[in-house]
PDB file of N, CA and C in Angstrom:
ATOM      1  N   UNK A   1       0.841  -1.170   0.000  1.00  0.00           N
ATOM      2  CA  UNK A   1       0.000   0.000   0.000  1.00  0.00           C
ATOM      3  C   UNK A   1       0.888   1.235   0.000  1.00  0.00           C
ATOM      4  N   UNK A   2       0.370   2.065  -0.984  1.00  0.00           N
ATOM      5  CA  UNK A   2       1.405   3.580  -1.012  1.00  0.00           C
ATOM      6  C   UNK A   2       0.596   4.257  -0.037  1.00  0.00           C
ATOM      7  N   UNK A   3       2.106   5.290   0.992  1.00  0.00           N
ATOM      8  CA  UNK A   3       1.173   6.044   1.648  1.00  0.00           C
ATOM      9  C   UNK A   3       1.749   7.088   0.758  1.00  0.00           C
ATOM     10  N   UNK A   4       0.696   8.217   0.472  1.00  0.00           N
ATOM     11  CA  UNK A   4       0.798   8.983  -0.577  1.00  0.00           C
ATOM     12  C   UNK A   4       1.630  10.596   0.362  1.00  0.00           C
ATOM     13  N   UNK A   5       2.266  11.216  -0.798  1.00  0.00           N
ATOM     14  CA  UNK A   5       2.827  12.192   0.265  1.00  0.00           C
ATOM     15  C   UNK A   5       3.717  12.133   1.496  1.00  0.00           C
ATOM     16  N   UNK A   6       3.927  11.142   1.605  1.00  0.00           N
ATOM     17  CA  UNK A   6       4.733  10.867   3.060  1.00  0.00           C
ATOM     18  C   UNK A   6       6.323  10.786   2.764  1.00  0.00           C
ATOM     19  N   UNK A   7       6.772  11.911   3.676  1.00  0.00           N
ATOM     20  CA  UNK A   7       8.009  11.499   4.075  1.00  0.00           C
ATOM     21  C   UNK A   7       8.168  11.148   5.537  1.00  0.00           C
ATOM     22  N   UNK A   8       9.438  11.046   5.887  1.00  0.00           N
ATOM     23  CA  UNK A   8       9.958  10.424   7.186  1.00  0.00           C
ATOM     24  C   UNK A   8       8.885  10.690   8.480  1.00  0.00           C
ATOM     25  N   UNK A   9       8.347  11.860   8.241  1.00  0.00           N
ATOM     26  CA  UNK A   9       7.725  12.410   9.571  1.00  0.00           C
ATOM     27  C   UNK A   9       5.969  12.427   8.993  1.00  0.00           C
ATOM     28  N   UNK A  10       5.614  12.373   8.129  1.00  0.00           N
ATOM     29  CA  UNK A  10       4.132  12.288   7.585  1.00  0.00           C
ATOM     30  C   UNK A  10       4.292  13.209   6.215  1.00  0.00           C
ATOM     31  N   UNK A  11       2.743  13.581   5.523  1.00  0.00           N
ATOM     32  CA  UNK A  11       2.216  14.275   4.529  1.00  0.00           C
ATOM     33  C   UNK A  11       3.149  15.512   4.744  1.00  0.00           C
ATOM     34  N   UNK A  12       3.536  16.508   3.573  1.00  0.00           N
ATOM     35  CA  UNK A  12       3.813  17.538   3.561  1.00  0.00           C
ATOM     36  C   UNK A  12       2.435  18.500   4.311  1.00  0.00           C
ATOM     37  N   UNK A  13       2.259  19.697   4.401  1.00  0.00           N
ATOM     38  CA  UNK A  13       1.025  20.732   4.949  1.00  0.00           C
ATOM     39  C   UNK A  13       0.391  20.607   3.721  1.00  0.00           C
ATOM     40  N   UNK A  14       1.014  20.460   2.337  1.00  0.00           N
ATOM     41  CA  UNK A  14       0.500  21.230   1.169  1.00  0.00           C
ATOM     42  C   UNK A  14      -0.211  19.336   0.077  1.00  0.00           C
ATOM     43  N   UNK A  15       0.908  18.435   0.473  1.00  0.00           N
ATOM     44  CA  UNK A  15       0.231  17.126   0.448  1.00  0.00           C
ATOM     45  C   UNK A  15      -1.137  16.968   0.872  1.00  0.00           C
ATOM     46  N   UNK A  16      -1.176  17.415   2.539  1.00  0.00           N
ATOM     47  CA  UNK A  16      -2.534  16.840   3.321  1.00  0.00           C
ATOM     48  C   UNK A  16      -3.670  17.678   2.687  1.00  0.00           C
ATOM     49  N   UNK A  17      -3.228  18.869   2.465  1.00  0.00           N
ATOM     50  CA  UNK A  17      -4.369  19.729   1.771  1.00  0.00           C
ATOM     51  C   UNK A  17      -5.068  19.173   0.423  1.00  0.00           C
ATOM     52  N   UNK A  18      -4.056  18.832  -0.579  1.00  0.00           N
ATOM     53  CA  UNK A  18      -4.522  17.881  -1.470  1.00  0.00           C
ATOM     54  C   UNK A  18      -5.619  17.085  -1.641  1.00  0.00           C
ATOM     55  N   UNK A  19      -4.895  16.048  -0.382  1.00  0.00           N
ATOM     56  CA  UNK A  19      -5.810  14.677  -0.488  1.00  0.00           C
ATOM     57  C   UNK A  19      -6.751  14.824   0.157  1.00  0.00           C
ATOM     58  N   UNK A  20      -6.833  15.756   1.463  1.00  0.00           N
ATOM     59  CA  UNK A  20      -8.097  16.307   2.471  1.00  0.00           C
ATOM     60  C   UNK A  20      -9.123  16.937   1.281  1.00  0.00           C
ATOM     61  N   UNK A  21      -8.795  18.043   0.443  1.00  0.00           N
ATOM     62  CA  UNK A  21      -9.720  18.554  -0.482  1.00  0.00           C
ATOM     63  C   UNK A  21     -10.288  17.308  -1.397  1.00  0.00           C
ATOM     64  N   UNK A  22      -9.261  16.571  -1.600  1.00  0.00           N
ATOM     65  CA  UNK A  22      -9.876  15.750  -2.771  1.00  0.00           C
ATOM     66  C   UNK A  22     -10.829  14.854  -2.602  1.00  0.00           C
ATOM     67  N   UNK A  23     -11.092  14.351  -0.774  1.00  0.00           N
ATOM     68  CA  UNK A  23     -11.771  14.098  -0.014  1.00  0.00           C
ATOM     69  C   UNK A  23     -13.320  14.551   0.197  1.00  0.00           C
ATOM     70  N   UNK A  24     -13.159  16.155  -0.073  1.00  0.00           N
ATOM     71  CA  UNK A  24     -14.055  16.820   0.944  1.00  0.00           C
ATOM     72  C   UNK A  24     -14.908  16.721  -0.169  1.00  0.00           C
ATOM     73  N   UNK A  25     -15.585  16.079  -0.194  1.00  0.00           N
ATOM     74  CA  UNK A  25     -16.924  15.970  -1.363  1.00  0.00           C
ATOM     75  C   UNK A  25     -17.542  14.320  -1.613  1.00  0.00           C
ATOM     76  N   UNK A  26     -19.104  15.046  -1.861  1.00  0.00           N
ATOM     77  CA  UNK A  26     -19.824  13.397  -1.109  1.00  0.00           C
ATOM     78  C   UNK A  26     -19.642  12.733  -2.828  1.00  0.00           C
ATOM     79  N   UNK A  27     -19.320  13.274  -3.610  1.00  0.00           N
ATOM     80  CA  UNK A  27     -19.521  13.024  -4.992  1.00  0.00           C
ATOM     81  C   UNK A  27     -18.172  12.230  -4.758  1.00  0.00           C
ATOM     82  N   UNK A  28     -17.022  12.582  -4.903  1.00  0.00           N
ATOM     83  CA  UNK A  28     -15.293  11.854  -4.428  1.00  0.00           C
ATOM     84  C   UNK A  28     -15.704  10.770  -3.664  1.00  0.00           C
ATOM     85  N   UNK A  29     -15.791  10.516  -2.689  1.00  0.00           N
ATOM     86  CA  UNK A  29     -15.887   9.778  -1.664  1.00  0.00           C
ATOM     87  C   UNK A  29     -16.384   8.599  -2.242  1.00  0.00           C
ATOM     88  N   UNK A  30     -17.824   8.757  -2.915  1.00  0.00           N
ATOM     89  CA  UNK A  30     -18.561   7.814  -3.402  1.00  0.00           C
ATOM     90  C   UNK A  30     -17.763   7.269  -4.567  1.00  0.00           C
ATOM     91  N   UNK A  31     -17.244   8.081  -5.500  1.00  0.00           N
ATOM     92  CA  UNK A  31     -16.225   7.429  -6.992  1.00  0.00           C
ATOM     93  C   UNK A  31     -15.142   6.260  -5.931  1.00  0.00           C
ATOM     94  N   UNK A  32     -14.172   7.136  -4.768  1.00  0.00           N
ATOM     95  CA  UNK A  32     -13.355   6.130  -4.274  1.00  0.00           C
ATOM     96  C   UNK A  32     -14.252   5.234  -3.806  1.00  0.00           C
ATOM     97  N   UNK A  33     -15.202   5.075  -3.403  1.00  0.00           N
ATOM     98  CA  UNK A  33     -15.594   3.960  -2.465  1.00  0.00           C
ATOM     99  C   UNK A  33     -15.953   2.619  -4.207  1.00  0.00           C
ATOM    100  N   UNK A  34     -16.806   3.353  -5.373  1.00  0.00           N
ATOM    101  CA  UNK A  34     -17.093   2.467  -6.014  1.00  0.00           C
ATOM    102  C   UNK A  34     -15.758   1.529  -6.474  1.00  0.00           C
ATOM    103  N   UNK A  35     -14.938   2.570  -6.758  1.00  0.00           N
ATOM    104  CA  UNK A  35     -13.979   1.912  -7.749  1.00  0.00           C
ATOM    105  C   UNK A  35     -12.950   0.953  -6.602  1.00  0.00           C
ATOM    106  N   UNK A  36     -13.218   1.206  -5.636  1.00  0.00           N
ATOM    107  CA  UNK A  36     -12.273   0.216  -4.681  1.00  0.00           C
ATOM    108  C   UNK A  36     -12.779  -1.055  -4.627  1.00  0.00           C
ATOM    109  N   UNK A  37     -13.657  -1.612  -5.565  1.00  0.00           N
ATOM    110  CA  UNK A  37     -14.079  -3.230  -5.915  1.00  0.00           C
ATOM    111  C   UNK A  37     -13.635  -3.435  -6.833  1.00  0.00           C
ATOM    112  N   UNK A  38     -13.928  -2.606  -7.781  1.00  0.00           N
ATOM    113  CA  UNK A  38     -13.052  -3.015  -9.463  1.00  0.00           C
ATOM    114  C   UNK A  38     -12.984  -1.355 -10.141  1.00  0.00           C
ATOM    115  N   UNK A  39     -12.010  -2.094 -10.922  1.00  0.00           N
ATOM    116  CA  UNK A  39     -11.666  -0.556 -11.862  1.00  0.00           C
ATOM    117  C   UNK A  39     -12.910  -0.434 -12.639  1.00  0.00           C
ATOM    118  N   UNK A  40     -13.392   0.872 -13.439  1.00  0.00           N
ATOM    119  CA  UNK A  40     -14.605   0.780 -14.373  1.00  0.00           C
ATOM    120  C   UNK A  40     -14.312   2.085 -15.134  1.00  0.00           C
ATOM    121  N   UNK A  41     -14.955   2.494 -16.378  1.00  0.00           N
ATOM    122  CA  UNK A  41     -15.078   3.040 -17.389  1.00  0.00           C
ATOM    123  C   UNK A  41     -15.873   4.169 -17.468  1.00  0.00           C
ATOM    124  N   UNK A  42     -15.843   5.469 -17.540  1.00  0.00           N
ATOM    125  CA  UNK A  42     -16.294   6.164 -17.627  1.00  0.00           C
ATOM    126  C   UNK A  42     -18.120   6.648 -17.265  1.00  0.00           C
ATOM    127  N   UNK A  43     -18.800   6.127 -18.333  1.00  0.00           N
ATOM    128  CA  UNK A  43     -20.021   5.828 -18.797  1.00  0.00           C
ATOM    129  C   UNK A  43     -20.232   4.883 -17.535  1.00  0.00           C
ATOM    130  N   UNK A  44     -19.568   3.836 -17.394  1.00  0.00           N
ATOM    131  CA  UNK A  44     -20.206   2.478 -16.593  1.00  0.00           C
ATOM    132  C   UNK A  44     -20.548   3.404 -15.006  1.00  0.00           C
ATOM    133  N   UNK A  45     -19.478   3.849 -14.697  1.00  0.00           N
ATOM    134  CA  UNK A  45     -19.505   4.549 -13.337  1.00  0.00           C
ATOM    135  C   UNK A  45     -20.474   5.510 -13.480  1.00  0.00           C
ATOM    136  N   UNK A  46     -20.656   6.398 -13.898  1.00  0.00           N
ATOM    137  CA  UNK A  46     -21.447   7.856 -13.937  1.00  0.00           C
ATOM    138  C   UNK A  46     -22.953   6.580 -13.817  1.00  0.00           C
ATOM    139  N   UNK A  47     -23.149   6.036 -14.557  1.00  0.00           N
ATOM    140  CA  UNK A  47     -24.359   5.375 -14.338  1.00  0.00           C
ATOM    141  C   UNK A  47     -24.392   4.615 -12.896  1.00  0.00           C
ATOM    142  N   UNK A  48     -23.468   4.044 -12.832  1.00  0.00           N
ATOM    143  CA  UNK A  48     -23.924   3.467 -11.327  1.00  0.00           C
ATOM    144  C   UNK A  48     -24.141   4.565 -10.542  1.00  0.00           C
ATOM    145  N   UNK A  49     -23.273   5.626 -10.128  1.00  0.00           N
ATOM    146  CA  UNK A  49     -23.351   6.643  -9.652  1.00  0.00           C
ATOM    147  C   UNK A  49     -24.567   7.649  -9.397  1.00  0.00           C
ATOM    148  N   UNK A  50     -25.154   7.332 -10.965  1.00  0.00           N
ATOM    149  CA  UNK A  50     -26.222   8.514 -10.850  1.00  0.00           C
ATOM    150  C   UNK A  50     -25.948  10.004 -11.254  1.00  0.00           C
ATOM    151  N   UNK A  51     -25.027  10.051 -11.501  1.00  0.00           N
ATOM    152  CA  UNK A  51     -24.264  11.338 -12.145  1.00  0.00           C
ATOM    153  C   UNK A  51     -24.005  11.762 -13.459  1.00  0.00           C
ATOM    154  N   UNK A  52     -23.826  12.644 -14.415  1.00  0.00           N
ATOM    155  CA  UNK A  52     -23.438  13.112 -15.631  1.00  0.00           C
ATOM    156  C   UNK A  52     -21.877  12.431 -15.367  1.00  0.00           C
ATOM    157  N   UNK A  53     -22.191  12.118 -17.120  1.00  0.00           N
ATOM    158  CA  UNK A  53     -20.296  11.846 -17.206  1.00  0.00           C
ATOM    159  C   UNK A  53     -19.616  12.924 -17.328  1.00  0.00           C
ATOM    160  N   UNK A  54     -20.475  14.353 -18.059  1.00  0.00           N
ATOM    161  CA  UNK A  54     -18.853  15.941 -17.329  1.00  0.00           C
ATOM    162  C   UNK A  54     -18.921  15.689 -15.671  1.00  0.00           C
ATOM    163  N   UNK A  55     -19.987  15.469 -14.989  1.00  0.00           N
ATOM    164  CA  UNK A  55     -19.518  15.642 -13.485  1.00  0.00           C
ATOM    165  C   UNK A  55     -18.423  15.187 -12.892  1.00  0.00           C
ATOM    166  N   UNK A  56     -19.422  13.557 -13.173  1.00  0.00           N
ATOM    167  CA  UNK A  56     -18.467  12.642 -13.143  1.00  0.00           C
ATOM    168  C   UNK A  56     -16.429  12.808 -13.718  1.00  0.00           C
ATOM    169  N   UNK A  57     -16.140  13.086 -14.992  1.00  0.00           N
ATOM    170  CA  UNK A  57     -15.078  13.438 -15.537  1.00  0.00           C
ATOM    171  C   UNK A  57     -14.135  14.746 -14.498  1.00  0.00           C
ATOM    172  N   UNK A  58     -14.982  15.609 -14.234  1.00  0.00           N
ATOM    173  CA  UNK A  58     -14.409  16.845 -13.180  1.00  0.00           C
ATOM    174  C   UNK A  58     -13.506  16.047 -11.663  1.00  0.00           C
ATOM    175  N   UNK A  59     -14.557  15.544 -11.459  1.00  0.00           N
ATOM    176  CA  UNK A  59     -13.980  14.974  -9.871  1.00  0.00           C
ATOM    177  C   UNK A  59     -13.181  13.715 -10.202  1.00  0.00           C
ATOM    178  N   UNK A  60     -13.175  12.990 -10.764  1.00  0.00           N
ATOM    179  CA  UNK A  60     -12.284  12.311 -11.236  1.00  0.00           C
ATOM    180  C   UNK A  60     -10.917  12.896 -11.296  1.00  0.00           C
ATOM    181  N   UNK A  61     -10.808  13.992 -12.711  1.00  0.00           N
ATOM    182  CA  UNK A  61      -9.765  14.840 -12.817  1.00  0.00           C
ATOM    183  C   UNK A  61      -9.194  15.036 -11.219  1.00  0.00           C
ATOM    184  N   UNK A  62      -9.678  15.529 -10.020  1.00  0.00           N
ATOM    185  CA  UNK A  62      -9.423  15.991  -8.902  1.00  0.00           C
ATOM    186  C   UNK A  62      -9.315  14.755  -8.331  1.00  0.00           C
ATOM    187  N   UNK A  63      -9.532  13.824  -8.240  1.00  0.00           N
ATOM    188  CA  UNK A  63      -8.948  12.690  -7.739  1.00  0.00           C
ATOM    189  C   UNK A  63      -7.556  11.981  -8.284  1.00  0.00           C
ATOM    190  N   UNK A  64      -7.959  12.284  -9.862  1.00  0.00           N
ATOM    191  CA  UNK A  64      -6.492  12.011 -10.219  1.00  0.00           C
ATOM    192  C   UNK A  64      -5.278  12.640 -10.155  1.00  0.00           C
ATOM    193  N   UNK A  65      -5.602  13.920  -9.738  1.00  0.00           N
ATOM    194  CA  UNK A  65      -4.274  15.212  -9.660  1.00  0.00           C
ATOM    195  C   UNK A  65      -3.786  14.661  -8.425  1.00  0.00           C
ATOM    196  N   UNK A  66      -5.029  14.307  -7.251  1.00  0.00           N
ATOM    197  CA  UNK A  66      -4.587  14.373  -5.917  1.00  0.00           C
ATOM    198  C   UNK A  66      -3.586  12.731  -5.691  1.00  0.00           C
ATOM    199  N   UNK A  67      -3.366  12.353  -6.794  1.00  0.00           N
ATOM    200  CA  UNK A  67      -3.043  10.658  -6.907  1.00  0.00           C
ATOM    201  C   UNK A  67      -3.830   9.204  -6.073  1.00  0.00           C
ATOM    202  N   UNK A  68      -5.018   9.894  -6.463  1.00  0.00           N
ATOM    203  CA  UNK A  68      -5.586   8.777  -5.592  1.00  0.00           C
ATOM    204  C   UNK A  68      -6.521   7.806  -6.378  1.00  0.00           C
ATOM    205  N   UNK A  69      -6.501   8.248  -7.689  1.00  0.00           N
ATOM    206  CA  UNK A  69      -7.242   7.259  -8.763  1.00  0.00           C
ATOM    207  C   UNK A  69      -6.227   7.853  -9.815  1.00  0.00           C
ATOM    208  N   UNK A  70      -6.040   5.822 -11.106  1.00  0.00           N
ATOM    209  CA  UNK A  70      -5.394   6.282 -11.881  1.00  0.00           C
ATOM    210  C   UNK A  70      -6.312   5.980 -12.893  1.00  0.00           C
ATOM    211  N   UNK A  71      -5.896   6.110 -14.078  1.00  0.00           N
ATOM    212  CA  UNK A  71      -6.996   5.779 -15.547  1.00  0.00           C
ATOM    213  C   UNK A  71      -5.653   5.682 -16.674  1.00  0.00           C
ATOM    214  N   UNK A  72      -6.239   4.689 -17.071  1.00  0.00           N
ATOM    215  CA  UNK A  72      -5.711   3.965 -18.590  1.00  0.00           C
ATOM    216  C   UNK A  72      -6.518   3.246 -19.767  1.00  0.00           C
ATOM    217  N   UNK A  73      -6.278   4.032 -20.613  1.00  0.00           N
ATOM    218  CA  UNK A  73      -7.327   3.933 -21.953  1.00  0.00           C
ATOM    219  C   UNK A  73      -6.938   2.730 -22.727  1.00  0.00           C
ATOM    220  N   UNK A  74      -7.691   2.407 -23.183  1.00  0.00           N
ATOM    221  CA  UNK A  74      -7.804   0.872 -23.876  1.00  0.00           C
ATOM    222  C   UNK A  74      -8.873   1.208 -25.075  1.00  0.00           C
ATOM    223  N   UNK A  75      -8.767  -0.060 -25.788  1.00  0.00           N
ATOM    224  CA  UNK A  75      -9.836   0.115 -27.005  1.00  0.00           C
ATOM    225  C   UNK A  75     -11.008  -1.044 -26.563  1.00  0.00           C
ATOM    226  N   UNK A  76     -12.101  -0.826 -26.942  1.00  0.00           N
ATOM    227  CA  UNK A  76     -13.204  -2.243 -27.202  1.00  0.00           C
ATOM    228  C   UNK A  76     -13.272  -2.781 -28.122  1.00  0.00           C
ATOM    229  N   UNK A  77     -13.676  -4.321 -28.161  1.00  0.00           N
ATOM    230  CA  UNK A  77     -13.501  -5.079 -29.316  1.00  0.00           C
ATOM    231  C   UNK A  77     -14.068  -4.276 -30.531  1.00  0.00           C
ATOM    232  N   UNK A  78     -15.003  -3.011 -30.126  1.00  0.00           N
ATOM    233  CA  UNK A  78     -15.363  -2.455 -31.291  1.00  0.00           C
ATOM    234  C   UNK A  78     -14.646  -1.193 -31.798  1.00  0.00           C
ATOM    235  N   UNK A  79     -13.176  -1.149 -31.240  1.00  0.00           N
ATOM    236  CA  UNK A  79     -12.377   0.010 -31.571  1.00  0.00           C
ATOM    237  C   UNK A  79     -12.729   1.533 -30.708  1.00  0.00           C
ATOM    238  N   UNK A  80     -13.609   1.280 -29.702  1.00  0.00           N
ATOM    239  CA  UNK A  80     -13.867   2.446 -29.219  1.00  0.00           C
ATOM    240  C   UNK A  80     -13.296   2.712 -28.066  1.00  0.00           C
ATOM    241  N   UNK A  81     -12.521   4.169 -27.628  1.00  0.00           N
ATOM    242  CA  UNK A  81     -11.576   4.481 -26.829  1.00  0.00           C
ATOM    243  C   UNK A  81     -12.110   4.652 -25.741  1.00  0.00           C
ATOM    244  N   UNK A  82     -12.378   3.925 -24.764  1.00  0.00           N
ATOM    245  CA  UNK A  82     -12.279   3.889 -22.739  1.00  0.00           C
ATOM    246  C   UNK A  82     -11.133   4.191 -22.192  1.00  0.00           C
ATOM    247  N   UNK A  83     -11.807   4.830 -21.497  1.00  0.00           N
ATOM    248  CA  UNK A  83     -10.733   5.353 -20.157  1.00  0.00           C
ATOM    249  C   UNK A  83     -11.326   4.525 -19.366  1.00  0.00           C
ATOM    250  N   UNK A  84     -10.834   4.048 -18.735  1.00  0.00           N
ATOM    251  CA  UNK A  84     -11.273   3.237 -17.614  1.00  0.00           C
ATOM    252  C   UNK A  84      -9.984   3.347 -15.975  1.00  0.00           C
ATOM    253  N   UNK A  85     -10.672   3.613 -14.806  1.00  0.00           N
ATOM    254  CA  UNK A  85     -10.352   3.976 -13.808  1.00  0.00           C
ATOM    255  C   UNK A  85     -10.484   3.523 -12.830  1.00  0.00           C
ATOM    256  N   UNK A  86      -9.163   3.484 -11.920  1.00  0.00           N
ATOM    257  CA  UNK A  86      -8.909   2.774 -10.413  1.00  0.00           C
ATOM    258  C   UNK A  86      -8.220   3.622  -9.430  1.00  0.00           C
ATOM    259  N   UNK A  87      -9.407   2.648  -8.314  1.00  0.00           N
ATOM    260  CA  UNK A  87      -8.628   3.421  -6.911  1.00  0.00           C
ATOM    261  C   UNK A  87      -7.248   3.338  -6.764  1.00  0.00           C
ATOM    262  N   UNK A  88      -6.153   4.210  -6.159  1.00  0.00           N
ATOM    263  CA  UNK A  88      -5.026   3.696  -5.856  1.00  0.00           C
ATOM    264  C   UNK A  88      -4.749   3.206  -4.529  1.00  0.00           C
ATOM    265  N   UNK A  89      -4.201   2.388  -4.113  1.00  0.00           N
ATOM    266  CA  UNK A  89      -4.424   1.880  -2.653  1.00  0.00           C
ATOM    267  C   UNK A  89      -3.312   3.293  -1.945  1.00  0.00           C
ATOM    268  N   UNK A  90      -4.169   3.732  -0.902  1.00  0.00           N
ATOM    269  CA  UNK A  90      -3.881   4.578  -0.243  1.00  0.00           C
ATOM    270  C   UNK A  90      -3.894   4.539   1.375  1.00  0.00           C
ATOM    271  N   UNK A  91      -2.986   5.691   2.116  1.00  0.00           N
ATOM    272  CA  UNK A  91      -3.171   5.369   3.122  1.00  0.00           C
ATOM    273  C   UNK A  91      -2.403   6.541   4.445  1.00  0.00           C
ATOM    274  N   UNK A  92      -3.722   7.246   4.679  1.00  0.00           N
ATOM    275  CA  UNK A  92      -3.561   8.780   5.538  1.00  0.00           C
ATOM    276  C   UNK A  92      -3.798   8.476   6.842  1.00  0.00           C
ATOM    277  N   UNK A  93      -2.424   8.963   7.535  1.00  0.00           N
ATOM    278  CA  UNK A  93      -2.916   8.970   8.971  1.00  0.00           C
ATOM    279  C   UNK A  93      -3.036  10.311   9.232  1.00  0.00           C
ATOM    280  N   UNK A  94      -4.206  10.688   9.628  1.00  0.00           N
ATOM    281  CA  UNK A  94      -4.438  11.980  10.185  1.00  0.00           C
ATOM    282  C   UNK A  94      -5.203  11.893  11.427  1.00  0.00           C
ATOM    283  N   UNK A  95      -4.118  13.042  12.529  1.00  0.00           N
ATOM    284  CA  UNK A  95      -4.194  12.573  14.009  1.00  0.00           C
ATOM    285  C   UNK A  95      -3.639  14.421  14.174  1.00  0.00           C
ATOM    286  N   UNK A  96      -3.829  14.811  15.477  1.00  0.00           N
ATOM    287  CA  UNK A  96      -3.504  16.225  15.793  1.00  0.00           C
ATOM    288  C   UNK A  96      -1.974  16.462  15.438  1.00  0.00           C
ATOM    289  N   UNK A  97      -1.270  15.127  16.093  1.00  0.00           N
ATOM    290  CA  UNK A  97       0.424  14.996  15.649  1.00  0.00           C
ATOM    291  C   UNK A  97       0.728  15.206  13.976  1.00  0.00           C
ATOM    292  N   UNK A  98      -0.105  14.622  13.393  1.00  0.00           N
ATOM    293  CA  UNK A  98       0.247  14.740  11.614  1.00  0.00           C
ATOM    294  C   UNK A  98       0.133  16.099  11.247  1.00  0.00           C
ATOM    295  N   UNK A  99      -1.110  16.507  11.571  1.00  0.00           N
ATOM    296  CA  UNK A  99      -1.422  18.133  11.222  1.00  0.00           C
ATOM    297  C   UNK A  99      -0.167  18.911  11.904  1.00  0.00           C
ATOM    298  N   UNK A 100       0.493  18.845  13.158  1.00  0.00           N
ATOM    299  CA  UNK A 100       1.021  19.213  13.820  1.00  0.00           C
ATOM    300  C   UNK A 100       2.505  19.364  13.166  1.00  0.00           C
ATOM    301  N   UNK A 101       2.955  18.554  12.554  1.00  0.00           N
ATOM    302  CA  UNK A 101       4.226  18.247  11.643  1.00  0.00           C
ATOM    303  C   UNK A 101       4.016  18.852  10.485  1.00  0.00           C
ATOM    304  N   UNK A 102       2.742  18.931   9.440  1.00  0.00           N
ATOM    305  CA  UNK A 102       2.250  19.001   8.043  1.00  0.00           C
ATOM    306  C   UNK A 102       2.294  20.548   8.123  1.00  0.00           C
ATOM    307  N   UNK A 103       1.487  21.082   9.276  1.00  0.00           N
ATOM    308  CA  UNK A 103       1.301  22.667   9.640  1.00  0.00           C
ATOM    309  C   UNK A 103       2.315  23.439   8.853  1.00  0.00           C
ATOM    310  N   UNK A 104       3.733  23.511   9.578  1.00  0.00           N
ATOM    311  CA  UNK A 104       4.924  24.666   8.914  1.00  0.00           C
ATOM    312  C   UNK A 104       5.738  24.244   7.541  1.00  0.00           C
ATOM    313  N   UNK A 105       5.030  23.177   6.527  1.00  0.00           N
ATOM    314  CA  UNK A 105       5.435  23.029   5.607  1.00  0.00           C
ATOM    315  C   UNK A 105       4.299  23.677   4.429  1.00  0.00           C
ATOM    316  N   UNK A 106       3.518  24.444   5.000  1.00  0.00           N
ATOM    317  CA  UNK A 106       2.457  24.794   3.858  1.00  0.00           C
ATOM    318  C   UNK A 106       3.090  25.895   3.347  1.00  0.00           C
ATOM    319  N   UNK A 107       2.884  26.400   2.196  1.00  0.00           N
ATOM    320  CA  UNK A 107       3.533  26.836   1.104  1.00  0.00           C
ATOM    321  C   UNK A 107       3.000  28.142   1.252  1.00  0.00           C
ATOM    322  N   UNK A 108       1.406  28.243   1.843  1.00  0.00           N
ATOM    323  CA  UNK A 108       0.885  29.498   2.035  1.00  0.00           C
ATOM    324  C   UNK A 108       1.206  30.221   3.135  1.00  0.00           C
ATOM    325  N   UNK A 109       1.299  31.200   3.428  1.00  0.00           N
ATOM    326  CA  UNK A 109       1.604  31.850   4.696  1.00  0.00           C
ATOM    327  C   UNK A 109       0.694  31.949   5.612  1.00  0.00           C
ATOM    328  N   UNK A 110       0.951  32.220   6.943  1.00  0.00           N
ATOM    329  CA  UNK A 110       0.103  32.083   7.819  1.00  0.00           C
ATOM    330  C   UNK A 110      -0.110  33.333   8.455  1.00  0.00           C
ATOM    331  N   UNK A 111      -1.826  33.612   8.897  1.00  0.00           N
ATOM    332  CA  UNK A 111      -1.837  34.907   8.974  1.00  0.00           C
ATOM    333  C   UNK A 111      -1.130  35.882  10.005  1.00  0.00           C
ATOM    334  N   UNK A 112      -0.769  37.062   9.213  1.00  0.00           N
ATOM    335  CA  UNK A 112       0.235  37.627  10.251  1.00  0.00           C
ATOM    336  C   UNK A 112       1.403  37.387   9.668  1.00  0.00           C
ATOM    337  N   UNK A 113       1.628  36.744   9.038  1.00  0.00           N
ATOM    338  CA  UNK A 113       3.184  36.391   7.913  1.00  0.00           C
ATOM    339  C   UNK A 113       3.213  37.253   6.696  1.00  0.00           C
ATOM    340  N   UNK A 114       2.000  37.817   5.927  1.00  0.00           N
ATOM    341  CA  UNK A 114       1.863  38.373   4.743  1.00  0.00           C
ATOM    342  C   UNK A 114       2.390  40.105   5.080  1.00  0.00           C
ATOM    343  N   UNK A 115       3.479  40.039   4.231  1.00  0.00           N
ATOM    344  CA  UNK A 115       3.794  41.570   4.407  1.00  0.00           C
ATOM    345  C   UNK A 115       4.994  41.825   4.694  1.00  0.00           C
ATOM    346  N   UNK A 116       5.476  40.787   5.765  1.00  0.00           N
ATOM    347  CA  UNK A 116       6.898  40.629   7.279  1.00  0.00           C
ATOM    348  C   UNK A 116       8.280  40.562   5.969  1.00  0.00           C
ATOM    349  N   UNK A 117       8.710  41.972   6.119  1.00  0.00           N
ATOM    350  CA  UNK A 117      10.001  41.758   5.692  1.00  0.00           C
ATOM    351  C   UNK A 117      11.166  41.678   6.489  1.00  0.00           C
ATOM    352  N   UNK A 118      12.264  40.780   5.912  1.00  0.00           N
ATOM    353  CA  UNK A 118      13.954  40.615   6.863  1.00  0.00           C
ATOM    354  C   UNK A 118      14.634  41.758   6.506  1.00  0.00           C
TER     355      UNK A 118
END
């Protein structure tokens, strides 16, 4: 199992933000939960789902930036181009200590930092 983002001490600040955002949506959640039985295809998912395939296609995209689903296109016996997509096995520990480490590696400044010249 990859733990994603991790070095020696946990997630980068700017890692956890990632995969936490890529998280924060009931639409995400549900794509990882389907595809963690079997990989599936575009069309196939949005239908189980209940969703448009642009929706569907958007959060995907955001799952795949965040590396937590991959997709690889193939042809059908009838020459037609699928993408077809899988969970990546993943694996976040998030605890006050992780945030606690992840905190002073965020890339954004923290308020009260914007402005402070040496």
């Amino acid at each position: 199992m990859q733990e994603l983002g991790m070095t020696a001490t946990g997630p980068s600040g700017d890692e956890l933000l990632r995969l936490l955002g890529a998280l924060a949506n009931p639409h995400r959640l549900r794509i990882v939960a389907a595809l963690r039985a079997e990989r599936a295809y575009v069309s196939q998912l949005a239908r189980e789902l209940g969703i448009s395939r642009a929706l569907l296609q958007l959060h995907l995209r955001k799952l795949e930036a965040a590396g937590l689903v991959s997709a690889e296109l193939e042809l059908s016996e009838d020459g037609k181009a699928m993408k077809f997509y899988e969970v990546k096995p993943f694996l976040v520990e998030l605890s006050p200590d992780t945030i606690a480490v992840a905190a002073p590696t965020l890339s954004t400044p923290a308020p009260g930092d914007e402005g402070e010249r040496s």
